[in-house]
C-alpha atoms as a PDB file:
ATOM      1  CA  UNK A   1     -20.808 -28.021  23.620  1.00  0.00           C
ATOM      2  CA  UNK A   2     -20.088 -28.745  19.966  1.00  0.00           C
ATOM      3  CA  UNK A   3     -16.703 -26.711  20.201  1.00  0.00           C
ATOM      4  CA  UNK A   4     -15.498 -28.889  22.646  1.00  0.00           C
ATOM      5  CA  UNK A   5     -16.498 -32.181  20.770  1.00  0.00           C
ATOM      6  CA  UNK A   6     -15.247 -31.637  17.733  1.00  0.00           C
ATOM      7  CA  UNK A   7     -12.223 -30.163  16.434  1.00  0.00           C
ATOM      8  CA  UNK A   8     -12.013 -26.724  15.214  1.00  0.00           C
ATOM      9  CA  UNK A   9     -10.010 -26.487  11.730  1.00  0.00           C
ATOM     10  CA  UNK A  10      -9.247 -22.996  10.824  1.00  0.00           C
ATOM     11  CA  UNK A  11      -8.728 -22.316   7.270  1.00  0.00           C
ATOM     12  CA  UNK A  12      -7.970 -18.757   7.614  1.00  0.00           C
ATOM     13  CA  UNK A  13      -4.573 -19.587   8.264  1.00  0.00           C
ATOM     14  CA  UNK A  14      -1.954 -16.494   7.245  1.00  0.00           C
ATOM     15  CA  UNK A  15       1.095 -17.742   5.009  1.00  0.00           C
ATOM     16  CA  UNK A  16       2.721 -14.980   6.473  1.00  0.00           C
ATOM     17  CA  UNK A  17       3.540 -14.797  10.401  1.00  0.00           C
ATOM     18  CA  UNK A  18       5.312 -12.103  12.334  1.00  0.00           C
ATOM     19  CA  UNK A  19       7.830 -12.233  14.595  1.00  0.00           C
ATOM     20  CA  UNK A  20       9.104 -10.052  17.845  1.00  0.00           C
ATOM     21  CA  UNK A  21      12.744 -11.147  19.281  1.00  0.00           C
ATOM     22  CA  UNK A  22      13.538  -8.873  22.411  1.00  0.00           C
ATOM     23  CA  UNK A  23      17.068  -7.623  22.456  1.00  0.00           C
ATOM     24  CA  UNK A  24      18.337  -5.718  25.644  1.00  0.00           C
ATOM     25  CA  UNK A  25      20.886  -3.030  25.252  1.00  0.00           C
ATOM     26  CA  UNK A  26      22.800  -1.561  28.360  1.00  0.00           C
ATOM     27  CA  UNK A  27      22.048   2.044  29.079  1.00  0.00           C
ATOM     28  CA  UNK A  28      24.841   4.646  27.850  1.00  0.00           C
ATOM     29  CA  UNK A  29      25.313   2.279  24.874  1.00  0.00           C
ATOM     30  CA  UNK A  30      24.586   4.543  21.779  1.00  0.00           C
ATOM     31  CA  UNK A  31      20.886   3.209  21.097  1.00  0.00           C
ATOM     32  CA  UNK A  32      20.141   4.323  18.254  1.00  0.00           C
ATOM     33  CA  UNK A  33      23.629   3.201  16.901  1.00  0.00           C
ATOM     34  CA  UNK A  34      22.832  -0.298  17.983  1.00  0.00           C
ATOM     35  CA  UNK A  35      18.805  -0.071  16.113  1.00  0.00           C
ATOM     36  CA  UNK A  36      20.145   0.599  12.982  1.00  0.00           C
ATOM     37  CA  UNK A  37      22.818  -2.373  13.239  1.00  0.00           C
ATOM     38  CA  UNK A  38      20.195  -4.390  14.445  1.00  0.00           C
ATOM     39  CA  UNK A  39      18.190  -3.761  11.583  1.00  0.00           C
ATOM     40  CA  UNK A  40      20.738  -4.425   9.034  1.00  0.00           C
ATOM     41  CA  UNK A  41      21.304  -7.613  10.504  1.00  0.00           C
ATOM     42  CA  UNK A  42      18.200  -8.465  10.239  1.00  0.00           C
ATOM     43  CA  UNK A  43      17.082  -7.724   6.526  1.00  0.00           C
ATOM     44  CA  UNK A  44      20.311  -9.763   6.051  1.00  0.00           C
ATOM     45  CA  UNK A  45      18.496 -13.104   7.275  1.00  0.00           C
ATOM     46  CA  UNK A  46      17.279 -15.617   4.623  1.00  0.00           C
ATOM     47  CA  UNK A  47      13.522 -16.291   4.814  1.00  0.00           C
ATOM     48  CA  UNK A  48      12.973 -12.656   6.701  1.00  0.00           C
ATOM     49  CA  UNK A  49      10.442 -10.851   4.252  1.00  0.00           C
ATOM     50  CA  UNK A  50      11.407  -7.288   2.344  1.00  0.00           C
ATOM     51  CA  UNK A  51       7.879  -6.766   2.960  1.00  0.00           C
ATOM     52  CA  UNK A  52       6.341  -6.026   5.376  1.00  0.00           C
ATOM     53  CA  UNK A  53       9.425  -4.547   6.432  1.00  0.00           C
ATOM     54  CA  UNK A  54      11.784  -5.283   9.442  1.00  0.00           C
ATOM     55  CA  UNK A  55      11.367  -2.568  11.909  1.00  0.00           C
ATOM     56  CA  UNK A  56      13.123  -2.098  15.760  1.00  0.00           C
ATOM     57  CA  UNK A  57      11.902   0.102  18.445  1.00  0.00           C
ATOM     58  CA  UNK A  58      12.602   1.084  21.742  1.00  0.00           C
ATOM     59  CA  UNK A  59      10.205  -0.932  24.570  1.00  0.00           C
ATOM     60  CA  UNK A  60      10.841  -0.402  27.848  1.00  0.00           C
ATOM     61  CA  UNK A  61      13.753   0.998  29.919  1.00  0.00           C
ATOM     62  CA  UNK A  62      15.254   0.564  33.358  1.00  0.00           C
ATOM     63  CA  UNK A  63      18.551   1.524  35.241  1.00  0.00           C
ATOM     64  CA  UNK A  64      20.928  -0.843  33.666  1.00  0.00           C
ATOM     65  CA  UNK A  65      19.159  -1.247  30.370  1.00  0.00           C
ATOM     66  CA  UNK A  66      17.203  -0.462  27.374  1.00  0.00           C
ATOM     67  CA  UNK A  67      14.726  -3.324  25.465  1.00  0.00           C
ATOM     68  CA  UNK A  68      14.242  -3.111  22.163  1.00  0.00           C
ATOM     69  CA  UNK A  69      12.153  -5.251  20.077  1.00  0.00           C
ATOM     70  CA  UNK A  70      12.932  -6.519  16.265  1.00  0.00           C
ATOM     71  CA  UNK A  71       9.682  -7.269  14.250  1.00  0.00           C
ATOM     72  CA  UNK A  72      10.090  -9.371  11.399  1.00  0.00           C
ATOM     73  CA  UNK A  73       7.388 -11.550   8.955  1.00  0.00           C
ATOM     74  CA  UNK A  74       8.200 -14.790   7.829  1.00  0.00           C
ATOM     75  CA  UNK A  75       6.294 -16.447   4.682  1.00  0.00           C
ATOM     76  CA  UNK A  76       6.129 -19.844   5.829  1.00  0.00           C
ATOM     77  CA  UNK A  77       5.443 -21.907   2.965  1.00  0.00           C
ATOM     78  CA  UNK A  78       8.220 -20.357   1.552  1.00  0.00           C
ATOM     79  CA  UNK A  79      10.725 -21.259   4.712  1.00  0.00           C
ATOM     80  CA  UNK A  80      10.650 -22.993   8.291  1.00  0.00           C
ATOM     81  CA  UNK A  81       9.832 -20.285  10.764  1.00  0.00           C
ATOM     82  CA  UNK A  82      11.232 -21.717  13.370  1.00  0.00           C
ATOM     83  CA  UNK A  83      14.584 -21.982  11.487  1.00  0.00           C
ATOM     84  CA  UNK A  84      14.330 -18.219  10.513  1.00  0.00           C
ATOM     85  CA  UNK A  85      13.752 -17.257  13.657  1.00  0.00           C
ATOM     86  CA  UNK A  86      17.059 -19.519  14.959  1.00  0.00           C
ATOM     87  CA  UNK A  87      18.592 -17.704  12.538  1.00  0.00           C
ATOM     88  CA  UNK A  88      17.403 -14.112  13.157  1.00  0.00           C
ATOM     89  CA  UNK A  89      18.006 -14.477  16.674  1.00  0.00           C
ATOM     90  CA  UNK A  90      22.014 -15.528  16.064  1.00  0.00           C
ATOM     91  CA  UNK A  91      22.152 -12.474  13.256  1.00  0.00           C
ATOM     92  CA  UNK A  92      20.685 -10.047  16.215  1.00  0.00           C
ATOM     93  CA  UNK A  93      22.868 -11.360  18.564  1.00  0.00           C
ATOM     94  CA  UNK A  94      25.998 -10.535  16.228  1.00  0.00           C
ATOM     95  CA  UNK A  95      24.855  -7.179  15.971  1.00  0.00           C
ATOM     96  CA  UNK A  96      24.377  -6.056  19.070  1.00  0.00           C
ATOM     97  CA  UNK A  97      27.583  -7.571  19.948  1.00  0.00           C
ATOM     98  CA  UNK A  98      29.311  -5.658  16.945  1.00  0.00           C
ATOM     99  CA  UNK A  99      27.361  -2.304  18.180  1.00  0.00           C
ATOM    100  CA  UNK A 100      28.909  -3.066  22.053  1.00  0.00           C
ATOM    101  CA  UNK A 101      32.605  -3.327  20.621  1.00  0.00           C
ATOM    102  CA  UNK A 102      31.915   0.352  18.570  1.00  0.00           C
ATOM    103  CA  UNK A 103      30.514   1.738  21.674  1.00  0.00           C
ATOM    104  CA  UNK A 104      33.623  -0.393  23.988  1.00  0.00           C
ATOM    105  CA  UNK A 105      34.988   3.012  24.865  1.00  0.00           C
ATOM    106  CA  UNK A 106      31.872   3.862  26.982  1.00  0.00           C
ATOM    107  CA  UNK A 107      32.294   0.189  28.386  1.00  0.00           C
ATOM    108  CA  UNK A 108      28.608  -0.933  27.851  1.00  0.00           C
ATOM    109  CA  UNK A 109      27.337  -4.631  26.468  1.00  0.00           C
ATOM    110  CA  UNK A 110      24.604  -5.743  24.699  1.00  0.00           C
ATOM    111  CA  UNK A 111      22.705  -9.021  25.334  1.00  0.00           C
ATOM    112  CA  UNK A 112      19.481 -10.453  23.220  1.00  0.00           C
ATOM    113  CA  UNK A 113      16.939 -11.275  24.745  1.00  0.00           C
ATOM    114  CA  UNK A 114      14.256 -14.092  22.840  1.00  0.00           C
ATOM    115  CA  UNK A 115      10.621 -13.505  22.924  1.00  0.00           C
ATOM    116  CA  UNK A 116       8.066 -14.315  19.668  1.00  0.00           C
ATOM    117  CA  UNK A 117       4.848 -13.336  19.103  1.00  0.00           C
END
């Protein structure tokens, strides 16, 4: 019953905290096209950490479209998460927009998709 008394105050905090925006792709875009623009955009956002480094994958996949996920970490006395994040999220959504006008001859979009971890 003490737990629920008194508050908890964890100390084990982690300066660093990851990240996970969802971006969704549609199908017949060129994917992997798309990963690797979406992970140059990424590195390219102030306060996202060399290391551990930014990685994309494909998650889950359906008629119209294909999910991918973009980890990043964030050292957070370093910079606002929340503000990196903003930031990543606009950065991500430039990039998939830049990979839908390379692949516009195929006539596929790209929309992102927000989700954090």
């Amino acid at each position: 019953t003490k737990v629920f008394e008194n508050p908890i105050t964890n100390y084990t905090r982690s300066q660093q905290r990851m990240r996970t925006i969802r971006v969704i792709l549609n199908r017949g875009q060129d994917t992997a096209s798309a990963m690797a623009l979406l992970v140059e955009a990424i590195r390219g956002v102030p306060g996202v950490l060399k290391s551990p480094a930014p990685s994309v994958w494909a998650d889950d996949l359906n008629i119209i479209a294909i999910t991918v996920n973009v980890r990043f970490w964030v050292d957070t006395k370093a910079s606002d998460l929340l503000q990196v994040h903003s930031d990543a999220v606009i950065a991500l959504e430039a990039a998939a927009m830049r990979a839908t006008t390379e692949s516009s001859q195929t006539g596929v979009s790209a929309a992102p998709s927000s989700a954090s971890a």
